[in-house]
Protein backbone atom coordinates (compact mmCIF):
# COMPACT_ATOMS: atom_id res chain seq x y z
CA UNK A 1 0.00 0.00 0.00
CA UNK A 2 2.38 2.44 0.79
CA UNK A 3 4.93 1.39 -2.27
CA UNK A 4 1.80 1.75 -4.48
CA UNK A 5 0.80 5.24 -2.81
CA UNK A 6 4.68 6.51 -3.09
CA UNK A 7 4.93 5.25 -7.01
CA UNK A 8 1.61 6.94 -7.87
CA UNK A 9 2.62 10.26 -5.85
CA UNK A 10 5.84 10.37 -7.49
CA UNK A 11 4.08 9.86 -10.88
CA UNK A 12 1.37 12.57 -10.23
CA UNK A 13 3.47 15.08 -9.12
CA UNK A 14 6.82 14.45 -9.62
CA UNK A 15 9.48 13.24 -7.34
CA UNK A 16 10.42 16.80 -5.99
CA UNK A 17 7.41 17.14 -4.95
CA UNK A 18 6.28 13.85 -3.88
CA UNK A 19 6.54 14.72 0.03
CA UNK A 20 6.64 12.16 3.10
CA UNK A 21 3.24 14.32 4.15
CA UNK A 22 1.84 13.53 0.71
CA UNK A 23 2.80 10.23 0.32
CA UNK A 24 1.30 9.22 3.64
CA UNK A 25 -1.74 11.41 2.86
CA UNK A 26 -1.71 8.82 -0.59
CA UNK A 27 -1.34 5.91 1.62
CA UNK A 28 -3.79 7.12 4.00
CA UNK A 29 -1.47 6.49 7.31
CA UNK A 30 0.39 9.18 9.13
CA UNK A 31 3.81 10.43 7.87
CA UNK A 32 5.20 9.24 11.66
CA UNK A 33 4.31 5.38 10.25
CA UNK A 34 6.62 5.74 7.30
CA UNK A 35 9.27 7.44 9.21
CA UNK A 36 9.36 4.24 11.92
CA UNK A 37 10.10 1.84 8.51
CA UNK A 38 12.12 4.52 6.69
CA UNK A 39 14.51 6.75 7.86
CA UNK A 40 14.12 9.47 5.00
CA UNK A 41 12.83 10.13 1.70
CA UNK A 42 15.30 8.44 -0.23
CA UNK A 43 14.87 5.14 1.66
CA UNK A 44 11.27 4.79 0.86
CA UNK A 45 11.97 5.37 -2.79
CA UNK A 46 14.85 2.56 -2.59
CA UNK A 47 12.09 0.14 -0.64
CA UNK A 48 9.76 0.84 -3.87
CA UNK A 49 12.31 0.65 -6.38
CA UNK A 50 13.45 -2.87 -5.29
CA UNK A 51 9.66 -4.07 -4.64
CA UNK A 52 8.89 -2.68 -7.93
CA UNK A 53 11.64 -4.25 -10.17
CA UNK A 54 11.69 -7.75 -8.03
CA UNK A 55 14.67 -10.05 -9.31
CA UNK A 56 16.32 -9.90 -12.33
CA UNK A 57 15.13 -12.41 -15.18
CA UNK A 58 18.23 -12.94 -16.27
CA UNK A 59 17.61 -16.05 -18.75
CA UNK A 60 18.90 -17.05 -22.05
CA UNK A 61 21.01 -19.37 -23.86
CA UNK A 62 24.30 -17.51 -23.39
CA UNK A 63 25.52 -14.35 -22.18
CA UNK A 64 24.75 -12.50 -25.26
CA UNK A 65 20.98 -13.04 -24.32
CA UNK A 66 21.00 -12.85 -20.44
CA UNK A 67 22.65 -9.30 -21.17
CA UNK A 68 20.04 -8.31 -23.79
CA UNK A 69 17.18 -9.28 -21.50
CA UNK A 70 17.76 -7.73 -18.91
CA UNK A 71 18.46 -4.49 -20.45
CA UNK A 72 15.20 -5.18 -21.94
CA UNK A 73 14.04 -5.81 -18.74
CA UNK A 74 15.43 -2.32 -17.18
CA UNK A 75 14.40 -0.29 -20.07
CA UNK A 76 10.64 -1.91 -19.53
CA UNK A 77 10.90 -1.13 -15.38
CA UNK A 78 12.11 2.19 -15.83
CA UNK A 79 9.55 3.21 -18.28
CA UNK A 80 6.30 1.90 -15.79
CA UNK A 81 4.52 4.99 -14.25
CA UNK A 82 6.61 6.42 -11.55
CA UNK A 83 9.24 4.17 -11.49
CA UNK A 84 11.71 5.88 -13.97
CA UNK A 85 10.61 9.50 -11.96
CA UNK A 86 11.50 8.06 -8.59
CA UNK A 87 15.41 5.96 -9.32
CA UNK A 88 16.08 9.97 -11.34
CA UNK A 89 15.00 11.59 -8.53
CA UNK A 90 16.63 9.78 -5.80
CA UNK A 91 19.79 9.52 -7.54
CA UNK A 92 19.74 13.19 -8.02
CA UNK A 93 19.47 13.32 -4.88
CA UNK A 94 22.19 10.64 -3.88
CA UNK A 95 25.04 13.08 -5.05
CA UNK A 96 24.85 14.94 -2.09
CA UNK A 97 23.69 12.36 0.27
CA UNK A 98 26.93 10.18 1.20
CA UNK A 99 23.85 7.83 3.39
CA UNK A 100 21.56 7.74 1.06
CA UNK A 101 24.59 7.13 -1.81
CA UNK A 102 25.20 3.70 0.64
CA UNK A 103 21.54 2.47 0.52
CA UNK A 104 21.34 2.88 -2.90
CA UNK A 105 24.75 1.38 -3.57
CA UNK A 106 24.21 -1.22 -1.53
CA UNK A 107 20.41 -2.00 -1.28
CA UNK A 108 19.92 -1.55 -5.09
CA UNK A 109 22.76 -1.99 -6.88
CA UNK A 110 24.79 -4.51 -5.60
CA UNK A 111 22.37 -7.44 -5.74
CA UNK A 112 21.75 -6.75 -9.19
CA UNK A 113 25.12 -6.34 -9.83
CA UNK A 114 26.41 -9.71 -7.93
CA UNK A 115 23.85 -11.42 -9.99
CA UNK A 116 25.22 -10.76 -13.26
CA UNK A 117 28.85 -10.91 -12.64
CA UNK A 118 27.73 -14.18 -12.07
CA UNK A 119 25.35 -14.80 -14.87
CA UNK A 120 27.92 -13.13 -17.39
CA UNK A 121 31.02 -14.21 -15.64
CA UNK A 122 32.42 -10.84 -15.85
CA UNK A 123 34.23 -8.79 -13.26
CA UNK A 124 32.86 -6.06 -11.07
CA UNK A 125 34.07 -3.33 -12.68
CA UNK A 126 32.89 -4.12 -15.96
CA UNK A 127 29.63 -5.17 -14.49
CA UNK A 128 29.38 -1.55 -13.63
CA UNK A 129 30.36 -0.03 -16.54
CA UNK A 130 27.17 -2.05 -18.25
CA UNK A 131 24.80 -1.08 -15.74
CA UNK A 132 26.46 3.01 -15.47
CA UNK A 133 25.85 2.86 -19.66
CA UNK A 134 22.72 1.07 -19.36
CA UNK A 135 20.73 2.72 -16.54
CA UNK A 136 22.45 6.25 -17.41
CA UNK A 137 21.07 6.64 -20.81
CA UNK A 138 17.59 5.23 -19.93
CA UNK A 139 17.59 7.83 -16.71
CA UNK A 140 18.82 10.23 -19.83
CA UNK A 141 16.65 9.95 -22.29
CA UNK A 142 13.82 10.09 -19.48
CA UNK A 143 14.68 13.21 -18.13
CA UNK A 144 15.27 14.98 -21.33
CA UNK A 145 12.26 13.93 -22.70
CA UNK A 146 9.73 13.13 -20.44
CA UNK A 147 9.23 9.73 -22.37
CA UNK A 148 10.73 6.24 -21.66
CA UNK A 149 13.30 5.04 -24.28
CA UNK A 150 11.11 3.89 -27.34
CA UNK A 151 11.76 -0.32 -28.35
CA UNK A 152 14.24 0.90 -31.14
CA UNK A 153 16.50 2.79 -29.34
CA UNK A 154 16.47 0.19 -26.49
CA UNK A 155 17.64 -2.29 -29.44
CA UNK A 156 20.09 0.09 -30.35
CA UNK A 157 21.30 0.13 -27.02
CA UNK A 158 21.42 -3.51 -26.86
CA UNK A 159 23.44 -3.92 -29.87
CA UNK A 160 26.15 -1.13 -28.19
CA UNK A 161 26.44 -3.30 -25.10
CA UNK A 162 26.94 -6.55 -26.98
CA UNK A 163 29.25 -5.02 -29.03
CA UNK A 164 31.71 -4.10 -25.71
CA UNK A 165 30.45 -7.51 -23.86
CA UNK A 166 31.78 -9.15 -26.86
């Protein structure tokens, strides 16, 4: 209820403006509950982001198609209502946030990470390099647009990844 109520804030208003006070107004509980669960903010968008993208699917024949999958995969999540606003808003707000820069590093990015170092067989840093190009040009194209990456571009982008992965 309240990961519902957050997305849905964040996608009617915007993530700037997508306040504890509203968000518990949305869920219909008082701010104080979310506050006892979540420390800030930026932890309750964290909570939603992992609840909302669940574990990777990270299937196929070889590495060539576990990559392209789940980039397909990401592109899909982060173009759902709310869910692209909220991870471009909390990273935003991460740069200044050293805490908040350690729950998302570690809450959201590292088990997605670990999991495909070891579906790819690929080192971390390279692992991050893929998901810095990946996620950072979906978060992009996003926020200059207002508009999710359409299916060609996210093909395109596929075919730029394979090309390194290769």
């Amino acid at each position: 209820m309240v990961f519902a109520a957050t997305l849905s804030t964040v996608d009617e208003v915007g993530y700037a403006h997508a306040t504890v006070d509203r968000i518990a107004a949305a869920a219909g509980i008082a701010k104080t509950t979310i506050y006892r669960r979540w420390p800030s903010k930026g932890a309750l968008i964290v909570a939603c982001l992992l609840d909302a993208f669940g574990p990777a699917p990270l299937k196929g024949a070889d590495r060539e198609e576990v990559l392209a999958s789940a980039i397909r995969w990401v592109a899909a999540k982060i173009g759902e209502p709310g869910i692209g606003a909220a991870f471009a808003g909390v990273f935003t707000d991460a740069v200044n946030d050293p805490a908040l820069r350690q729950i998302l590093s570690t809450q959201l990015q590292d088990p997605y990470r670990l999991a495909l170092e070891e579906a790819l067989g690929e080192p971390e840093n390279r692992v991050l390099f893929f998901i810095d190009v990946v996620v950072g040009t979906l978060l992009h194209r996003l926020g200059m647009t207002g508009e999710p990456m359409v299916d060609a571009d996210v093909d395109a982008l596929v075919e730029m990844v394979l090309r390194v992965l290769r």
